[in-house]
C-alpha atoms as a PDB file:
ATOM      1  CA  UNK A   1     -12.338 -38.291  41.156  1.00  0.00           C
ATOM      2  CA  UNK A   2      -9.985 -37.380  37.881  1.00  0.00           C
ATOM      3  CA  UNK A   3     -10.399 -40.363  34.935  1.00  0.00           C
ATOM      4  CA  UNK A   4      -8.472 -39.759  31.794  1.00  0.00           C
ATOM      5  CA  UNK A   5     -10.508 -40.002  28.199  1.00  0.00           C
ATOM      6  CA  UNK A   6      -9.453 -41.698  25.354  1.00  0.00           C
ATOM      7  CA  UNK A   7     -11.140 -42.599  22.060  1.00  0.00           C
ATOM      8  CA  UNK A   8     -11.059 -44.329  18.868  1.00  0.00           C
ATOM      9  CA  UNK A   9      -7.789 -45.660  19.015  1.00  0.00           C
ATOM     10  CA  UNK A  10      -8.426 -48.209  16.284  1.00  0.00           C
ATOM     11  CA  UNK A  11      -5.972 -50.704  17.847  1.00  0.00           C
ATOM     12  CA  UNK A  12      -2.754 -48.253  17.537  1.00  0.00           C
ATOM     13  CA  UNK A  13      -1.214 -50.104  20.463  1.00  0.00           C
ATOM     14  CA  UNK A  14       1.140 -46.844  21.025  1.00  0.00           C
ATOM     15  CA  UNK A  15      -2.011 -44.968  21.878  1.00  0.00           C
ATOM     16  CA  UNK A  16      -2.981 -47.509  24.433  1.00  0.00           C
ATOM     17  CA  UNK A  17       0.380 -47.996  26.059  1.00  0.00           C
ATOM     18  CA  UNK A  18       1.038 -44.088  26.257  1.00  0.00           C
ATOM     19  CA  UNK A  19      -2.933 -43.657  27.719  1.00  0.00           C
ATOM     20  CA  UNK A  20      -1.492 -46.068  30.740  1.00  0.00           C
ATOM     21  CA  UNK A  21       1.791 -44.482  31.124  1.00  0.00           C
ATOM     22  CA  UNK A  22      -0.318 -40.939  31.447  1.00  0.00           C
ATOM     23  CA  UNK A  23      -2.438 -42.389  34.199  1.00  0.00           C
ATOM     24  CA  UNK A  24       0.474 -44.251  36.049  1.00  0.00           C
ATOM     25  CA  UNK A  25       2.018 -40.885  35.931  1.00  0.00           C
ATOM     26  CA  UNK A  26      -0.290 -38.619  36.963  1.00  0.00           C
ATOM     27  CA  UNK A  27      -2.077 -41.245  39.056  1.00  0.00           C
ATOM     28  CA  UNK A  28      -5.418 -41.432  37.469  1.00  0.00           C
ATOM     29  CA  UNK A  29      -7.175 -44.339  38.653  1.00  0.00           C
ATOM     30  CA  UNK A  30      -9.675 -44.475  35.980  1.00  0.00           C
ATOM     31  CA  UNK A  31      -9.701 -44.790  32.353  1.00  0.00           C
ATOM     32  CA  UNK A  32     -12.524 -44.442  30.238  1.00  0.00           C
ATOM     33  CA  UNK A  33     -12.414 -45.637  26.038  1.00  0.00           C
ATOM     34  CA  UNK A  34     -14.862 -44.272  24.241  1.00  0.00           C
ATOM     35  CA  UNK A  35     -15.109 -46.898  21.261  1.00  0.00           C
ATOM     36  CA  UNK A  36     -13.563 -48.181  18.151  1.00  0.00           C
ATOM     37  CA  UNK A  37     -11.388 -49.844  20.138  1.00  0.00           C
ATOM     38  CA  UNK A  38      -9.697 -52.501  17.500  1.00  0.00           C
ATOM     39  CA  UNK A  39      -7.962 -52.545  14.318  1.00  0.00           C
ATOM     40  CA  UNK A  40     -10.143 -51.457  11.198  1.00  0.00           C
ATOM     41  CA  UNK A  41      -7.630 -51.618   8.466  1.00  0.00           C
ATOM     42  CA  UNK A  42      -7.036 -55.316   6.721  1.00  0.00           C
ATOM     43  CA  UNK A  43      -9.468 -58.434   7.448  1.00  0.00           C
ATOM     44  CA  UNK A  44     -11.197 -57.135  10.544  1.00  0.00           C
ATOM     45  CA  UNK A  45     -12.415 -60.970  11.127  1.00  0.00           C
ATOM     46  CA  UNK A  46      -9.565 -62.260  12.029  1.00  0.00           C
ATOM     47  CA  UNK A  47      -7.390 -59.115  13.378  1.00  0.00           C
ATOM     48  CA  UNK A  48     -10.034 -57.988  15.814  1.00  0.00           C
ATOM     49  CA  UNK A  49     -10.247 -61.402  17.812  1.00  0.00           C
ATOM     50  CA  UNK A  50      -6.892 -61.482  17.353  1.00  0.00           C
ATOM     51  CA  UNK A  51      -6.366 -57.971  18.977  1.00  0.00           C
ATOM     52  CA  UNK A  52      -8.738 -58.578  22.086  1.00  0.00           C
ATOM     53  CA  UNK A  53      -7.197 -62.154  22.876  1.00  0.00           C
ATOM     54  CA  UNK A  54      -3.160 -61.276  22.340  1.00  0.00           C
ATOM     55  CA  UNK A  55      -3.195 -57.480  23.259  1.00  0.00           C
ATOM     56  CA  UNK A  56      -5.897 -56.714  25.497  1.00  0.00           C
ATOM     57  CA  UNK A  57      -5.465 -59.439  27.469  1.00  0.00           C
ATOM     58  CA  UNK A  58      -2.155 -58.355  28.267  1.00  0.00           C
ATOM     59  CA  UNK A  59      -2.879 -54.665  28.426  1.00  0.00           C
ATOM     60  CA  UNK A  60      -6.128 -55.248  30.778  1.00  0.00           C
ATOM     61  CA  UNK A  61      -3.125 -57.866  33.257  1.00  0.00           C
ATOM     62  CA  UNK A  62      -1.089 -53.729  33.254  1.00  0.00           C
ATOM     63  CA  UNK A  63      -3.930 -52.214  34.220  1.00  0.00           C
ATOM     64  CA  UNK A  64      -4.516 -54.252  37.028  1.00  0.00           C
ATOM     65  CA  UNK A  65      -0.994 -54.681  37.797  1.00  0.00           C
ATOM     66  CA  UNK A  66      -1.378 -50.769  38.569  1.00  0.00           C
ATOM     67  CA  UNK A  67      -4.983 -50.635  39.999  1.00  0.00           C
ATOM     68  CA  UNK A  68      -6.756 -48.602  37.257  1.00  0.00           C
ATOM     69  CA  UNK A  69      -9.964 -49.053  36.869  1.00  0.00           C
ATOM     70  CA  UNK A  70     -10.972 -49.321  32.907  1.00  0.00           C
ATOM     71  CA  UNK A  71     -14.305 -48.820  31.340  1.00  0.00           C
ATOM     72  CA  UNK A  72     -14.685 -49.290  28.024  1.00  0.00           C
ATOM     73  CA  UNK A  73     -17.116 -50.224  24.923  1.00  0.00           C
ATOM     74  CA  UNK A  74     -16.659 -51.465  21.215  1.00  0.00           C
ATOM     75  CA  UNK A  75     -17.608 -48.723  18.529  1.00  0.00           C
ATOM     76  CA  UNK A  76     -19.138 -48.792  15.018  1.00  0.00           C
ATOM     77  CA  UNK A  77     -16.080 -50.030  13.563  1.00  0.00           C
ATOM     78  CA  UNK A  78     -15.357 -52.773  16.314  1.00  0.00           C
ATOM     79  CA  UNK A  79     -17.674 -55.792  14.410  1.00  0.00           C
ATOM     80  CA  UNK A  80     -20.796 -56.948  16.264  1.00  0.00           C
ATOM     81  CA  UNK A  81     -19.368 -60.596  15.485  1.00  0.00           C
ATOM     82  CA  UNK A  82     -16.452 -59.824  18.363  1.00  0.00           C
ATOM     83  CA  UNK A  83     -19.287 -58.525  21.311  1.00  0.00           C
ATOM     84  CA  UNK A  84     -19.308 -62.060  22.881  1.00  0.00           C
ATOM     85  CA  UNK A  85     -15.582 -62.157  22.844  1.00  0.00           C
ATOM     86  CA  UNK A  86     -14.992 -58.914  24.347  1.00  0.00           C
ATOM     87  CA  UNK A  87     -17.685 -58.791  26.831  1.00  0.00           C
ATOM     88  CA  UNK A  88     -16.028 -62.474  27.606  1.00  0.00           C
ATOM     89  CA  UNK A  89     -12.401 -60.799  28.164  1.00  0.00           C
ATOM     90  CA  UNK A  90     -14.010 -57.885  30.165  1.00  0.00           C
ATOM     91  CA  UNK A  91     -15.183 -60.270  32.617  1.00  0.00           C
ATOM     92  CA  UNK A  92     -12.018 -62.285  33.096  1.00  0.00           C
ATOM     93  CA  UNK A  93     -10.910 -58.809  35.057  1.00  0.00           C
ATOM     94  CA  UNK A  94     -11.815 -57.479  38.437  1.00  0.00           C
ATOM     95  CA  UNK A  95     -10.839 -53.597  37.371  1.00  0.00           C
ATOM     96  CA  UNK A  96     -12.235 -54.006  33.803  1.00  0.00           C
ATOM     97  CA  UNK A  97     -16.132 -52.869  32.541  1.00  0.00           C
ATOM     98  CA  UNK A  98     -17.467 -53.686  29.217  1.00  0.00           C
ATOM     99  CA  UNK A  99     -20.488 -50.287  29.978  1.00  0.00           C
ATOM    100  CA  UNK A 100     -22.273 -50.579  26.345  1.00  0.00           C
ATOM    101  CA  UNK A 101     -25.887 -50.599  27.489  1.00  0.00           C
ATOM    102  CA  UNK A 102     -24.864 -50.945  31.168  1.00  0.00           C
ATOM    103  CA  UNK A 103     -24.519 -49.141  34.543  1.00  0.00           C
ATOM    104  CA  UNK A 104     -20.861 -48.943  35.995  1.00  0.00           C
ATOM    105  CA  UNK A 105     -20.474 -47.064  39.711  1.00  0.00           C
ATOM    106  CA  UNK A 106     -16.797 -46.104  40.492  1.00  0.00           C
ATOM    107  CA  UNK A 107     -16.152 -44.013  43.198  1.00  0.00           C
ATOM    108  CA  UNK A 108     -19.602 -42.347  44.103  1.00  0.00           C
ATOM    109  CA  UNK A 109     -20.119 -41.831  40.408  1.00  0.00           C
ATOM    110  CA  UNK A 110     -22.730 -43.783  37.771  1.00  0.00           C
ATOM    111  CA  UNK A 111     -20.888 -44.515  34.129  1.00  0.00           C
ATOM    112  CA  UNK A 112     -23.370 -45.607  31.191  1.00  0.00           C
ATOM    113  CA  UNK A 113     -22.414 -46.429  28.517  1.00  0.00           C
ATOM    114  CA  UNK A 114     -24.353 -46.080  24.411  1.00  0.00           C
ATOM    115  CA  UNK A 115     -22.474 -47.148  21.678  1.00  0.00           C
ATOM    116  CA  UNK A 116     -24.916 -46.766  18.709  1.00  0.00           C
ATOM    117  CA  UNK A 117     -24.467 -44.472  15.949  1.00  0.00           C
ATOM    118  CA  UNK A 118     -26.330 -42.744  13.015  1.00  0.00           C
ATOM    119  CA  UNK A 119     -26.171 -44.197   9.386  1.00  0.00           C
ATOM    120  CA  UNK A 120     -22.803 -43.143   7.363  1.00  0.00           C
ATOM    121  CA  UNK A 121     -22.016 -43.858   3.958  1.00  0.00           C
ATOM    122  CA  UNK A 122     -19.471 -46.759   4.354  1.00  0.00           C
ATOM    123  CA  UNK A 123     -20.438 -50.257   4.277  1.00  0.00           C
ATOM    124  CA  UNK A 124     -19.956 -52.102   7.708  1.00  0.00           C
ATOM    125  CA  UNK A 125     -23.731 -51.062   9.385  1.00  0.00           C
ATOM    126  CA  UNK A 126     -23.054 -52.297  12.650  1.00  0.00           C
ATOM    127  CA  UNK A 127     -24.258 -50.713  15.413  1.00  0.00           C
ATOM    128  CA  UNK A 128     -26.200 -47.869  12.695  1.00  0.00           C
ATOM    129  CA  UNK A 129     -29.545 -46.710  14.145  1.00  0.00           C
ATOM    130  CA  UNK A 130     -31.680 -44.033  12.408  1.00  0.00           C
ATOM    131  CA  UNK A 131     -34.145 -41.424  13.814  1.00  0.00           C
ATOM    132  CA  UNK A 132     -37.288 -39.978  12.757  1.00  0.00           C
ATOM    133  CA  UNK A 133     -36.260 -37.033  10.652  1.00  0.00           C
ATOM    134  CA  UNK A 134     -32.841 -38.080   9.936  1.00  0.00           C
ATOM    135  CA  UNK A 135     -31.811 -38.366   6.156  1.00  0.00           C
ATOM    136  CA  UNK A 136     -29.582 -40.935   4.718  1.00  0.00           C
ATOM    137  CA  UNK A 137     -26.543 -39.761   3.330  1.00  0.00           C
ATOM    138  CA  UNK A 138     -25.680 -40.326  -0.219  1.00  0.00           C
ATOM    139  CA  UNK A 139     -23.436 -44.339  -0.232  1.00  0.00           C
ATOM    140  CA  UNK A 140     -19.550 -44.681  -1.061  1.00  0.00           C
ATOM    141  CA  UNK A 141     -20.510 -48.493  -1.340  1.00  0.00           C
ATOM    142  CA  UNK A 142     -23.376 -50.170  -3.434  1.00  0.00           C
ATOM    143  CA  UNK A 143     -23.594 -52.992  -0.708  1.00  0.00           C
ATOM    144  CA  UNK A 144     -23.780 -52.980   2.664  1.00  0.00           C
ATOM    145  CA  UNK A 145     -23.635 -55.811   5.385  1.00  0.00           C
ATOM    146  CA  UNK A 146     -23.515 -56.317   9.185  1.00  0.00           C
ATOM    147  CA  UNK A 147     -21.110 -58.451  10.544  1.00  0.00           C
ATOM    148  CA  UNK A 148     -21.867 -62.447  11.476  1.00  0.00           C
ATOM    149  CA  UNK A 149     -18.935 -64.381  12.518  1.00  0.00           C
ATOM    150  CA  UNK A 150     -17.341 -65.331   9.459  1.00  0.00           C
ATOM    151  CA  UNK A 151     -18.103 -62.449   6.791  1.00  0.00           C
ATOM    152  CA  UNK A 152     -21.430 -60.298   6.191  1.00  0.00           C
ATOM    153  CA  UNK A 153     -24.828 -60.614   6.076  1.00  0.00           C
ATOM    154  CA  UNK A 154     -25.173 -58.358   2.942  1.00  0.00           C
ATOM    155  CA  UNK A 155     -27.884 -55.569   2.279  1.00  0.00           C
ATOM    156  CA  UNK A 156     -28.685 -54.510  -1.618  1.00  0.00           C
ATOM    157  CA  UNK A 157     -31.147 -52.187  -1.205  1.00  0.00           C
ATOM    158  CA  UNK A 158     -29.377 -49.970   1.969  1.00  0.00           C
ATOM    159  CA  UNK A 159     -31.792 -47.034   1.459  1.00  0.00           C
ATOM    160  CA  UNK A 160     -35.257 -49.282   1.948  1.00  0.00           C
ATOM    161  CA  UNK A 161     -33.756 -51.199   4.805  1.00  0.00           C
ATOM    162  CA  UNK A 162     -32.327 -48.153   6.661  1.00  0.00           C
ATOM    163  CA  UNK A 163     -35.770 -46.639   6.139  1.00  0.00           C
ATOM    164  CA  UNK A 164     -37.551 -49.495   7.279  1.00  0.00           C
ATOM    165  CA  UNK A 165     -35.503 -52.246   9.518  1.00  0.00           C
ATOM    166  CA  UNK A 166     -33.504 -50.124  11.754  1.00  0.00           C
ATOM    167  CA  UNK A 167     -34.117 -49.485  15.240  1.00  0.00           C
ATOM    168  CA  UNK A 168     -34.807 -46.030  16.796  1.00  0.00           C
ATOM    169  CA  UNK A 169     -31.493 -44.082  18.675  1.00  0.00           C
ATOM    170  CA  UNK A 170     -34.321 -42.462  21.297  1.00  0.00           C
ATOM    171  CA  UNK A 171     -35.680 -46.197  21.817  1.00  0.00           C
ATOM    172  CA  UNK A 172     -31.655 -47.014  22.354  1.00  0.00           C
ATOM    173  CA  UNK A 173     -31.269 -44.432  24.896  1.00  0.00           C
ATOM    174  CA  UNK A 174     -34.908 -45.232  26.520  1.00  0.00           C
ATOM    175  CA  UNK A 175     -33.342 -48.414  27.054  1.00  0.00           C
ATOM    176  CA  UNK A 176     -30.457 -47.973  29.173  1.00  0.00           C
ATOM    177  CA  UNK A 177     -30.090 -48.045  32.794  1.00  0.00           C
ATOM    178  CA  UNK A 178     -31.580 -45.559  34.592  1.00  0.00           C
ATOM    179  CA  UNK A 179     -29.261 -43.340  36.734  1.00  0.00           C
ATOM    180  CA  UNK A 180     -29.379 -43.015  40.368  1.00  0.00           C
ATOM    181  CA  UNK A 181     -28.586 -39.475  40.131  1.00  0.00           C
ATOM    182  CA  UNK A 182     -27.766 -37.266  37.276  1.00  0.00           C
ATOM    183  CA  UNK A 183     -25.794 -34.981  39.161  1.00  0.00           C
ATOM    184  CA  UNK A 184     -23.201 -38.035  39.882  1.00  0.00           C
ATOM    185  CA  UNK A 185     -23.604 -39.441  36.225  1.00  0.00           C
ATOM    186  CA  UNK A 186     -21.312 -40.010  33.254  1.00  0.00           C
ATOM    187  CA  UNK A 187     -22.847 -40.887  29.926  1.00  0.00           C
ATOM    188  CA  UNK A 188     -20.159 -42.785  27.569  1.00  0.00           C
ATOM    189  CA  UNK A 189     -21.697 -42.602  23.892  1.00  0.00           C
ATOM    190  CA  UNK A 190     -19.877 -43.088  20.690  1.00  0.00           C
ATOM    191  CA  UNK A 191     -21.989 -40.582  18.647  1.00  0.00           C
ATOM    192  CA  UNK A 192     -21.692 -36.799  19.930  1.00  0.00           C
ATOM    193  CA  UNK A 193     -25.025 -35.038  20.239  1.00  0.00           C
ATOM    194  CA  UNK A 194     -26.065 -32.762  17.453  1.00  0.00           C
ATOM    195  CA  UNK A 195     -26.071 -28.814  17.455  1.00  0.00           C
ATOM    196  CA  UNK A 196     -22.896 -28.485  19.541  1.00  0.00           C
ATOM    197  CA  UNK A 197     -20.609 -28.782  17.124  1.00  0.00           C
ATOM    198  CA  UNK A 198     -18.897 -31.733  17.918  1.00  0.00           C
ATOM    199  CA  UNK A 199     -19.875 -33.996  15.264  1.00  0.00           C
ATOM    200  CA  UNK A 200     -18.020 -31.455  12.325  1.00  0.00           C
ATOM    201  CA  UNK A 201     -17.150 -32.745   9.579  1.00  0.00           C
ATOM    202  CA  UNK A 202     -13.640 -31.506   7.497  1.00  0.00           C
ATOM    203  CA  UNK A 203     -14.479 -32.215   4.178  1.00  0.00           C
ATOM    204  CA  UNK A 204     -18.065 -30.288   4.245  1.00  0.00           C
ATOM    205  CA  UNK A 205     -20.199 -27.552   6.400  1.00  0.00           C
ATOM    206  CA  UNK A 206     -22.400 -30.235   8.138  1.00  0.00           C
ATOM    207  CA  UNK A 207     -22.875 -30.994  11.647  1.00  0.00           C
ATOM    208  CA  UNK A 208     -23.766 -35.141  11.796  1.00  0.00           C
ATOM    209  CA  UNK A 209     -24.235 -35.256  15.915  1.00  0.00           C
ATOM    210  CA  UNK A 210     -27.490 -36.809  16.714  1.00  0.00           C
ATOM    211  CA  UNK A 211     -31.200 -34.841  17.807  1.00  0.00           C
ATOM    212  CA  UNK A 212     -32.265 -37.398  20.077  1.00  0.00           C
ATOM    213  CA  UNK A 213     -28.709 -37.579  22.157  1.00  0.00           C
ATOM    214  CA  UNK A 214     -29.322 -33.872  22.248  1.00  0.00           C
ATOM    215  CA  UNK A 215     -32.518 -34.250  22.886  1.00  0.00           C
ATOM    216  CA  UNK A 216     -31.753 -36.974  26.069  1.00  0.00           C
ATOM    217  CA  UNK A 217     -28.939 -35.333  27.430  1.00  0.00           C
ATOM    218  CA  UNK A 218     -31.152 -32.190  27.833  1.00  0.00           C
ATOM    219  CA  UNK A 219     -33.659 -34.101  29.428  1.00  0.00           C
ATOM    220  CA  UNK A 220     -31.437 -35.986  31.749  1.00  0.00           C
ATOM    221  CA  UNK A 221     -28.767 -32.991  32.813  1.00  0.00           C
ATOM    222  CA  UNK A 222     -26.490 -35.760  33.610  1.00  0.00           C
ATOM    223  CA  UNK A 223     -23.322 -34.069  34.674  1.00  0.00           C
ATOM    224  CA  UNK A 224     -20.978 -34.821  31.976  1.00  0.00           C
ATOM    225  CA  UNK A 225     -20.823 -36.810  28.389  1.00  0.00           C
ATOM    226  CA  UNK A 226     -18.730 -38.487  26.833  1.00  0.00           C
ATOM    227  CA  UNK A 227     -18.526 -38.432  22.680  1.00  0.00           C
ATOM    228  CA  UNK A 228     -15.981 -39.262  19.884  1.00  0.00           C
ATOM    229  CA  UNK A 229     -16.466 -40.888  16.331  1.00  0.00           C
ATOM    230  CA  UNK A 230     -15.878 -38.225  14.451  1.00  0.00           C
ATOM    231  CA  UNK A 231     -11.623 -37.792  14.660  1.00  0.00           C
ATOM    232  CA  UNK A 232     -11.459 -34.368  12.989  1.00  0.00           C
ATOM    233  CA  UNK A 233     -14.519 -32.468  14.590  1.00  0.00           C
ATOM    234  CA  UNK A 234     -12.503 -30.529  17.004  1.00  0.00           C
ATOM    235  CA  UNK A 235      -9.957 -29.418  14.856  1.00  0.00           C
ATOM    236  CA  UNK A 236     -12.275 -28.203  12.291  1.00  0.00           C
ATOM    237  CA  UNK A 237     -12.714 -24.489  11.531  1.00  0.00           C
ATOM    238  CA  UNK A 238     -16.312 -24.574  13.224  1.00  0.00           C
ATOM    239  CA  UNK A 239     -15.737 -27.699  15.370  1.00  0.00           C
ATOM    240  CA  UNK A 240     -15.605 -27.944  19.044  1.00  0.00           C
ATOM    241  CA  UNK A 241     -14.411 -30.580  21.834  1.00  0.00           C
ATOM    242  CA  UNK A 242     -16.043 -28.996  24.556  1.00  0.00           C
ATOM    243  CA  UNK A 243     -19.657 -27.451  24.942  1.00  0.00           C
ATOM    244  CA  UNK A 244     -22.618 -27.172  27.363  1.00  0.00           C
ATOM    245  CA  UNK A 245     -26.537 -28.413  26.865  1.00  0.00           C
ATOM    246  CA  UNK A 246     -27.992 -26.495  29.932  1.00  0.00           C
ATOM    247  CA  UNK A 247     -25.596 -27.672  32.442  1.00  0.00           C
ATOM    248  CA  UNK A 248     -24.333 -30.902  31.875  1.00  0.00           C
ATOM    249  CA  UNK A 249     -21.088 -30.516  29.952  1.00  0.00           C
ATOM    250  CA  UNK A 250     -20.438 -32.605  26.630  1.00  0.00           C
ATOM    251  CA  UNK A 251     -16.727 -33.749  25.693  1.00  0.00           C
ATOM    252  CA  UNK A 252     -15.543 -34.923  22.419  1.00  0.00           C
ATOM    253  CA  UNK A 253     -11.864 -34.927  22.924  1.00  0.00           C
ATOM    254  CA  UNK A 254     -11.587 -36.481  18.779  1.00  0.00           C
ATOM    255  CA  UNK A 255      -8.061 -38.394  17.376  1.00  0.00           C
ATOM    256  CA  UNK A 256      -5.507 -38.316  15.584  1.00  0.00           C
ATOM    257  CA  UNK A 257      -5.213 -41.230  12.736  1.00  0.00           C
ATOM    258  CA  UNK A 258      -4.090 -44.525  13.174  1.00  0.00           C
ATOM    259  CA  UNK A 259       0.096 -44.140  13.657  1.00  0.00           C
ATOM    260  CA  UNK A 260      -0.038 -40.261  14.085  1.00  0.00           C
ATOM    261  CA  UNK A 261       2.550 -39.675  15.967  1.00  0.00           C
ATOM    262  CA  UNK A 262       0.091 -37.711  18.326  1.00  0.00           C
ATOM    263  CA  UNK A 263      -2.630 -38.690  20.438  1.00  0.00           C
ATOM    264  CA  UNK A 264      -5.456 -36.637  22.090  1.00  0.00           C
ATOM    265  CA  UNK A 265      -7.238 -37.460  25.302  1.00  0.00           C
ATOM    266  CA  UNK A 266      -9.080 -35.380  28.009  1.00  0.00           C
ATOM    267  CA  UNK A 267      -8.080 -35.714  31.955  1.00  0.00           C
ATOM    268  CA  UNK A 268     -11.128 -34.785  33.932  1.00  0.00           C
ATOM    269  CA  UNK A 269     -11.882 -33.848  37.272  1.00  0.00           C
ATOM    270  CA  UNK A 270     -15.570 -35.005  37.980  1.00  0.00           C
ATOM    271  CA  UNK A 271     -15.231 -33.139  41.448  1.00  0.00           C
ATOM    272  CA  UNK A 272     -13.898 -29.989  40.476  1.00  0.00           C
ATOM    273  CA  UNK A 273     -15.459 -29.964  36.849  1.00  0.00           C
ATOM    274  CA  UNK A 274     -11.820 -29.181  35.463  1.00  0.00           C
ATOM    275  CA  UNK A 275     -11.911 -30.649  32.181  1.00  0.00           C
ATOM    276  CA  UNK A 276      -8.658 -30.610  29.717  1.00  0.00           C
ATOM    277  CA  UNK A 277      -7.933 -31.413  26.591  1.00  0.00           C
ATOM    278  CA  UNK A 278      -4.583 -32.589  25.843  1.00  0.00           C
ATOM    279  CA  UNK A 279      -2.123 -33.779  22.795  1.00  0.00           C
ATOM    280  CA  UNK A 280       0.814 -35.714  23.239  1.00  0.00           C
ATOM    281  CA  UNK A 281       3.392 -37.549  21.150  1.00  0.00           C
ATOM    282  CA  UNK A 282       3.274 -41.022  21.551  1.00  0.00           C
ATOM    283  CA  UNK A 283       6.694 -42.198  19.953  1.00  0.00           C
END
C-alpha cells in the first residue's frame, strides 16, 4: 500500500491542495498529516474554527470525491479549544480519521496516532508533556497559557508547573491502542524520537527528539514512524529525515514555512519499504 506524508502545513491551503493533486496523480489512496494542521499566525481563536469549518470541510468533500483515504491529527500549535470541532468534522466523513490517541486499520495495516510534544520555550503549552530527565528550556515568554475556548488559561510560574503538573510522554504512549501487529503498524507522532537526529535544531547543536519515543519505538519495532514538528531538522548540517531504531524505520520528512513556495512530503511504500522524500513547488 503507498500513502503520501505530509506535515505541518500550518493552514497554507497551497500545501494542501498540491498534497491532493500529488495523490490524484500518482494514485495514492492514502494520505497521512502529521499535525499542525491550521493557521498559527493572527488570532488563532477565531481563524482555526474558521479554517476547519470553511476549508476542511470542503477539502475533506475532494478527498472523497476522489476516494482517498485521510488520516490526520491536530499538533501543538492546532489549540486544544478546536479538538471537539475537529474530531466533530472528522466524523461527518466516511474516508476521513481524526488517529490522535486512536487505532486506524487501512488496508491490512494499523495507523496510531500521538500528538504530544516536549516543553518549548513559546507560550501556547498545549499538548506539552515532560519526562523524567528532561530539562526545561530557557522561556521567550514570561507567561504561558493553554488554550480554553475563548482565550488562555494563563500560567506565571511555567518552570514549577512544568515540573510539577504535567503529565508523563511514556504514560502518553502507555496509553494508546495497542497494535495488532507491529510488523503491519504505523505510528503517527508529532514529536520525532530523540538520538536520530531528526529533531535538529538550526539555530544551535541540540538534538530536542524525545527518550521515551525512542525508548517505545525500540520496544515496539513497529514497522515505520511517522515524525515532524521540527521544519528545519532535515535540512540542518547534522539533521536527518530518515533513520532506523533496530528495524523499524523513523521518517521526519520536515517543511518548508508557511507560503514557501516549496513543499516537502514523503510517498511511501509500506509493502516494498520504498520510502522517498520529495520537494515540490506548489505555485
Amino acid at each position: 500500500m503507498k500513502i503520501l506524508y505530509v506535515t505541518d502545513l500550518h493552514g497554507d491551503k497551497n500545501k494542501y491542495r498540491k498534497s491532493l493533486d500529488i495523490a490524484v496523480e500518482k494514485n495514492i489512496s492514502v494520505i497521512v498529516n502529521g499535525g499542525d494542521m491550521l493557521p498559527k499566525l493572527g488570532e488563532r481563536h477565531l481563524e482555526q474554527p474558521i479554517f476547519i469549518n470553511e476549508f476542511l470541510k470542503g477539502y475533506f468533500s475532494e478527498l472523497q470525491r476522489h476516494g482517498i483515504t485521510y488520516l490526520a491529527m491536530l499538533g501543538n500549535d492546532d489549540l486544544l479549544s478546536v479538538d471537539g470541532l475537529f474530531d466533530t468534522v472528522c466524523g461527518e466523513y466516511e474516508n476521513v480519521h481524526n488517529i490522535a490517541g486512536k487505532k486506524v486499520r487501512i488496508g491490512g495495516y494499523e495507523f496510531i496516532g500521538m500528538n504530544h510534544i516536549l516543553d518549548h520555550p513559546f507560550g501556547c503549552k498545549d499538548r506539552v508533556v515532560t519526562e523524567t530527565h528532561y530539562i526545561p528550556q530557557r522561556q521567550l515568554s514570561p507567561v504561558a497559557g493553554i488554550s480554553n475556548e475563548y482565550g488562555y488559561d494563563r500560567i506565571y510560574n511555567w518552570l514549577e508547573y512544568s515540573r510539577t503538573e504535567l503529565p508523563y510522554m511514556c504514560d502518553i504512549l502507555n496509553d494508546l491502542p495497542e497494535p495488532e501487529n507491529p510488523q503491519q503498524t504505523v505510528y503517527v507522532m508529532h514529536m520525532p524520537p530523540a538520538g536520530l537526529r531528526l529533531g535538529q535544531l538550526l539555530y544551535q547543536d541540540l538534538d530536542i527528539g524525545s527518550v521515551d519515543i525512542y525508548e517505545f519505538l525500540k520496544e515496539r519495532q513497529p514497522l515505520l514512524s511517522l515524525h515532524g514538528h521540527i521544519h528545519e531538522s532535515p535540512d540542518t548540517q547534522k539533521g536527518r529525515w530518515i533513520n532506523q531504531i533496530r528495524s523499524t524505520a523513523c521518517i521526519q520528512t520536515g517543511q518548508t514555512e508557511l507560503h514557501d513556495n516549496d513543499m516537502v512530503y514523503a510517498e511511501i511504500d509500506l509493502q516494498s519499504r520504498e520510502y522517498s522524500r520529495k520537494v515540490i513547488n506548489v505555485k
